[in-house]
C-alpha atoms as a PDB file:
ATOM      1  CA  UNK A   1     113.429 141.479  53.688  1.00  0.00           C
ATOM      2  CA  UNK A   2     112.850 140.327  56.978  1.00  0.00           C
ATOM      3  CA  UNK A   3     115.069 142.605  59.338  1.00  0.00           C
ATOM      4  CA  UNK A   4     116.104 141.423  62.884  1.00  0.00           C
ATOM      5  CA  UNK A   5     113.372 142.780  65.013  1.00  0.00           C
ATOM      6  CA  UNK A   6     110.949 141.029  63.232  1.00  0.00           C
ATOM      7  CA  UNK A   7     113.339 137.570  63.649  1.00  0.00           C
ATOM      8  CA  UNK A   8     113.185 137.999  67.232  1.00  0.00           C
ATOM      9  CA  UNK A   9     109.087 138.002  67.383  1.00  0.00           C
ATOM     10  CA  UNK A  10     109.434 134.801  65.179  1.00  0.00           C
ATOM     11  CA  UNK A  11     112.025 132.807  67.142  1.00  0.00           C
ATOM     12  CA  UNK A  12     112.214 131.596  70.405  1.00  0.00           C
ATOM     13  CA  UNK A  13     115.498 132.351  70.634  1.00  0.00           C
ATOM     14  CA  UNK A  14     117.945 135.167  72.150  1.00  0.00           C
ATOM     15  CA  UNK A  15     121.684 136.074  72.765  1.00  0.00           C
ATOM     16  CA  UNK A  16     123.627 134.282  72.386  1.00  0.00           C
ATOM     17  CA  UNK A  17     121.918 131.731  70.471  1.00  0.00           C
ATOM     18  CA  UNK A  18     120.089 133.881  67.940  1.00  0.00           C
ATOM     19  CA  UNK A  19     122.146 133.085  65.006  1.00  0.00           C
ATOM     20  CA  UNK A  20     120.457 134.516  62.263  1.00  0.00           C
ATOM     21  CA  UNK A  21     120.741 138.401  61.819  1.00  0.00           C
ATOM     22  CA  UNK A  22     118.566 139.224  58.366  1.00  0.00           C
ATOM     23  CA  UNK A  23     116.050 137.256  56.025  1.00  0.00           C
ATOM     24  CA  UNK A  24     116.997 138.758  52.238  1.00  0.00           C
ATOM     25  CA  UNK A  25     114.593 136.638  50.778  1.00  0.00           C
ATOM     26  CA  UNK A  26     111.539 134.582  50.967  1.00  0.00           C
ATOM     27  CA  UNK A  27     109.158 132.569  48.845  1.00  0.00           C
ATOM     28  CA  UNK A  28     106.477 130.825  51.732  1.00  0.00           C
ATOM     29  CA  UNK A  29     106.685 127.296  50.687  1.00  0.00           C
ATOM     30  CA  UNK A  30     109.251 127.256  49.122  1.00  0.00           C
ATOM     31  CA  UNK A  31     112.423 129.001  49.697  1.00  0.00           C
ATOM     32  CA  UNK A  32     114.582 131.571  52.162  1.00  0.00           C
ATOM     33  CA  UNK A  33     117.804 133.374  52.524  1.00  0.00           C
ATOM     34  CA  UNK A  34     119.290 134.418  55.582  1.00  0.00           C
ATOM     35  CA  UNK A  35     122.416 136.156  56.994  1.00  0.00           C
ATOM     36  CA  UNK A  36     124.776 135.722  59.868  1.00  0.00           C
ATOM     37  CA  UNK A  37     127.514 137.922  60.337  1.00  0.00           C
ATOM     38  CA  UNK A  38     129.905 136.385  62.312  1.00  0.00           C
ATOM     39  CA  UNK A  39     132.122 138.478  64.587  1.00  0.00           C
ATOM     40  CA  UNK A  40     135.145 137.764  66.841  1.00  0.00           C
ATOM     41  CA  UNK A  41     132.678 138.861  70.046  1.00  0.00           C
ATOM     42  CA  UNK A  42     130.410 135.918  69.736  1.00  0.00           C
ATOM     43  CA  UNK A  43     130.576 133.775  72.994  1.00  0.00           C
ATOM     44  CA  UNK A  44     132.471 130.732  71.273  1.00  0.00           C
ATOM     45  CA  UNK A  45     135.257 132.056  69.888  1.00  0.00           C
ATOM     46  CA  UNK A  46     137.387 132.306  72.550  1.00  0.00           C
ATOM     47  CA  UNK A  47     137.255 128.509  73.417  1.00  0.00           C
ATOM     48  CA  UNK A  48     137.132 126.984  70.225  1.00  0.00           C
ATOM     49  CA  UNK A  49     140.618 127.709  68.826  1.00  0.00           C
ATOM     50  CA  UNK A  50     141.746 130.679  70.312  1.00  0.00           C
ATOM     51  CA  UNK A  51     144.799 130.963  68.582  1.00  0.00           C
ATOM     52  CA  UNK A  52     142.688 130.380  65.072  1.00  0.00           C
ATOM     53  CA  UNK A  53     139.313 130.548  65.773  1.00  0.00           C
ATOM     54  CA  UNK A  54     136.855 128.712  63.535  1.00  0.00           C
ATOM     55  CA  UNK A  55     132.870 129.136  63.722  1.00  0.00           C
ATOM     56  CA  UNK A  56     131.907 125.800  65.496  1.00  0.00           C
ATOM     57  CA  UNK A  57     129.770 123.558  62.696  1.00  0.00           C
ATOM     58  CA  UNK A  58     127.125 122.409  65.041  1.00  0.00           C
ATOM     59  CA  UNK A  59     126.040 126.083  65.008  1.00  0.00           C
ATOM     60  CA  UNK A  60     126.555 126.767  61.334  1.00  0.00           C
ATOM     61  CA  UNK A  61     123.701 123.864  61.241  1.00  0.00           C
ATOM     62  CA  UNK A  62     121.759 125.441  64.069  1.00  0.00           C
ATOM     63  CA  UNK A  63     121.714 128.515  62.027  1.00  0.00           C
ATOM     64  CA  UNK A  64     120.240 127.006  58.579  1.00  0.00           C
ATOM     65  CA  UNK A  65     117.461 125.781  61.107  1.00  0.00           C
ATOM     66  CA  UNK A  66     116.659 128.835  62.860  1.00  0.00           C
ATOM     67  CA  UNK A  67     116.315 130.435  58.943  1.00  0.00           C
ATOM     68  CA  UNK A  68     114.551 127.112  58.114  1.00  0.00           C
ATOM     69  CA  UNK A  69     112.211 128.124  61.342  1.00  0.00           C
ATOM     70  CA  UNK A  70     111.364 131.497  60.318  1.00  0.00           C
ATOM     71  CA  UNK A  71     110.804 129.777  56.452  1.00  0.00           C
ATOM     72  CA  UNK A  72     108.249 127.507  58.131  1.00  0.00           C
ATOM     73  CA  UNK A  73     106.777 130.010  60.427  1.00  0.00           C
ATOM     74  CA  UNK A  74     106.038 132.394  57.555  1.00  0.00           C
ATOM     75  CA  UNK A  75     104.683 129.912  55.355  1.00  0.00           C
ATOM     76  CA  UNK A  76     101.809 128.855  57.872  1.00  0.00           C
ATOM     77  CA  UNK A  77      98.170 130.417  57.992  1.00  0.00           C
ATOM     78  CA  UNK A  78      98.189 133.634  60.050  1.00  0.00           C
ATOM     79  CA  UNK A  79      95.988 131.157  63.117  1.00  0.00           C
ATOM     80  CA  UNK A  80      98.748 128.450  63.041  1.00  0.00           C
ATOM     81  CA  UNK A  81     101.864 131.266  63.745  1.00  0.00           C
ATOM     82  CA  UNK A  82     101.302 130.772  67.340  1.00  0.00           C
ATOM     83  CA  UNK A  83     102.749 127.172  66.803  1.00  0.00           C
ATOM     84  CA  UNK A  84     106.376 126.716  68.075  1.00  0.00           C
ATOM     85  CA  UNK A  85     108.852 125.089  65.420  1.00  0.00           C
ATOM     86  CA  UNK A  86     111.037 122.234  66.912  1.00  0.00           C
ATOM     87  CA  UNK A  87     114.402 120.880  64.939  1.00  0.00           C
ATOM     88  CA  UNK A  88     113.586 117.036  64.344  1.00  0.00           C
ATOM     89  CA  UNK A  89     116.654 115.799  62.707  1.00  0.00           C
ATOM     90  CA  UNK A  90     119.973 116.146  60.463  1.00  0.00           C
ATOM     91  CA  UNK A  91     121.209 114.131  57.888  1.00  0.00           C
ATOM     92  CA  UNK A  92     123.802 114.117  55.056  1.00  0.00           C
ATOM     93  CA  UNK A  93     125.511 117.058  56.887  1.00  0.00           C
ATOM     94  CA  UNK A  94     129.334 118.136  55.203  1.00  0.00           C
ATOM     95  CA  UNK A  95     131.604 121.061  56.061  1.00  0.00           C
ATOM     96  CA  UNK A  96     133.396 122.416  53.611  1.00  0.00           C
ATOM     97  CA  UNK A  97     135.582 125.383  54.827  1.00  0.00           C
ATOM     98  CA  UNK A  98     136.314 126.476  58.132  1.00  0.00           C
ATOM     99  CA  UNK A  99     134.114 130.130  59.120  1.00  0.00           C
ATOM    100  CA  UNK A 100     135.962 132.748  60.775  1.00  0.00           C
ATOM    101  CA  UNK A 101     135.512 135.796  62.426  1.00  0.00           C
ATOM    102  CA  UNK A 102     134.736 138.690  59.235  1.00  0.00           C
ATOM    103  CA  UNK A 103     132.694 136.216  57.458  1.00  0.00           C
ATOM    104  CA  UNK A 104     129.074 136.630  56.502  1.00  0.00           C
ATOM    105  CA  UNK A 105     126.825 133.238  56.194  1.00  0.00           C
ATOM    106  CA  UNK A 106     124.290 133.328  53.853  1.00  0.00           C
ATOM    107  CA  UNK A 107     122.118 130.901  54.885  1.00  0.00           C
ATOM    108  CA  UNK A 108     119.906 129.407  51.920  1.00  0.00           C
ATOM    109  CA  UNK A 109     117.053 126.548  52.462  1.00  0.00           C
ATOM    110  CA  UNK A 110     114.388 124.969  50.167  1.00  0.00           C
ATOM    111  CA  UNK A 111     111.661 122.938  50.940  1.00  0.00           C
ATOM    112  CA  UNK A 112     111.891 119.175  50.514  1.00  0.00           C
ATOM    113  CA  UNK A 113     108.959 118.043  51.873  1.00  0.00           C
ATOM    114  CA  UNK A 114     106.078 119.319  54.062  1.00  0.00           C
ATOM    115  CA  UNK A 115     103.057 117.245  55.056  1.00  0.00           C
ATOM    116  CA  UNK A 116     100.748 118.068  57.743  1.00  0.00           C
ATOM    117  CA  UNK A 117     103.451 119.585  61.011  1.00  0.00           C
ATOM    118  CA  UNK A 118     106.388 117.904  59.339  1.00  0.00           C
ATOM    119  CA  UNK A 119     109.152 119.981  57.139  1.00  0.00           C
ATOM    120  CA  UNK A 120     112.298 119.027  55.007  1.00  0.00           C
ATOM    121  CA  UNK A 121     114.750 121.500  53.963  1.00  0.00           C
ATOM    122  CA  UNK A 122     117.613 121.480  52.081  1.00  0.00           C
ATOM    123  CA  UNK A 123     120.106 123.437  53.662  1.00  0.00           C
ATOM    124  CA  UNK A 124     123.132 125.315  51.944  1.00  0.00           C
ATOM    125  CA  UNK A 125     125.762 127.731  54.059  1.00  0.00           C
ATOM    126  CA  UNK A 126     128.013 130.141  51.595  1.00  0.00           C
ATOM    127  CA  UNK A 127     130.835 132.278  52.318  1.00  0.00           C
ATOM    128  CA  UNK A 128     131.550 134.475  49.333  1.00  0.00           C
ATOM    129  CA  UNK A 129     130.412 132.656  47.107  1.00  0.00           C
ATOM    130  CA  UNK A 130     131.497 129.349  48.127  1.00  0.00           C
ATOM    131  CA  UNK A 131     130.147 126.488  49.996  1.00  0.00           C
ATOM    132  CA  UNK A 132     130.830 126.238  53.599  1.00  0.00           C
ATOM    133  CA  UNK A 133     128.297 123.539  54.790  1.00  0.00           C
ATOM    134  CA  UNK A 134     125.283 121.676  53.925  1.00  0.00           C
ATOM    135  CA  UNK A 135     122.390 119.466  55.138  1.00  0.00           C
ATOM    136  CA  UNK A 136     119.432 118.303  55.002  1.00  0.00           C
ATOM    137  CA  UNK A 137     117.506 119.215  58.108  1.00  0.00           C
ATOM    138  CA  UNK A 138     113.630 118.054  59.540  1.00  0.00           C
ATOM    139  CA  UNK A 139     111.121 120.306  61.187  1.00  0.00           C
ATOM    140  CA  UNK A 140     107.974 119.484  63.258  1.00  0.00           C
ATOM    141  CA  UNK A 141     105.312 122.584  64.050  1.00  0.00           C
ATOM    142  CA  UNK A 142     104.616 121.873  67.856  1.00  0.00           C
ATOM    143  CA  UNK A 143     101.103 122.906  69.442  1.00  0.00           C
ATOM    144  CA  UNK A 144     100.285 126.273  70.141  1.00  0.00           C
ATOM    145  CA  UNK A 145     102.597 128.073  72.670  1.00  0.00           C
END
């Protein structure tokens, strides 16, 4: 388990945009799960449907590559973990159900591909046990930082 701390050393990013709150599992290579809890305070909710507020799905997709990130990161030689990862592309992206405040993501992404600096991942978002959103997502490793 990979707890938030230790998230925060690996990404780049911070509040509000830190969307991913605990890695559950990991294989390097291969595979991660991640959580998000989502909560009525985060920044968006009060604009994006205030009377029903839904989780907007851009970020559902930004979250599966921030856990894609950390997947990548983790999976490099110990030297090469100074190198930034950068989001490249989405494809074949669906929503499924609408996320609302009280819901917990669970983020889960396999590799597809990874050749030299380049990453695929297939990306799956679940809500208790069913399938919110999914993609296919592209990662580069950048130079070191």
């Amino acid at each position: 388990m990979i707890e938030i701390r230790e998230i925060m050393n690996i990404l780049p990013h911070a509040y509000p945009f830190l969307l991913v709150d605990r890695i559950l599992e990991i294989e390097p290579g291969k595979r991660i799960v991640g959580l998000k809890n989502v909560t009525y305070n985060e920044p968006f909710f009060p604009g994006h449907f205030p009377e029903r507020p839904i989780m907007p799905g851009v970020l559902i997709v930004e979250a599966m590559a921030q856990t894609a990130g950390v997947l990548a990161f983790k999976s490099m030689p110990e030297e090469k973990q100074k190198r930034p990862v950068y989001f490249l592309g989405i494809d074949n992206v669906r929503f499924r159900k609408p996320v609302v405040p009280g819901d917990q993501l669970r983020l889960e992404l396999e590799v597809t591909r990874h050749r030299q600096s380049i990453w695929g991942f297939k990306g799956k978002a679940w809500v208790e046990g069913k399938l919110v959103a999914e993609a296919d997502l592209l990662a580069m490793m950048g130079e070191e930082k």
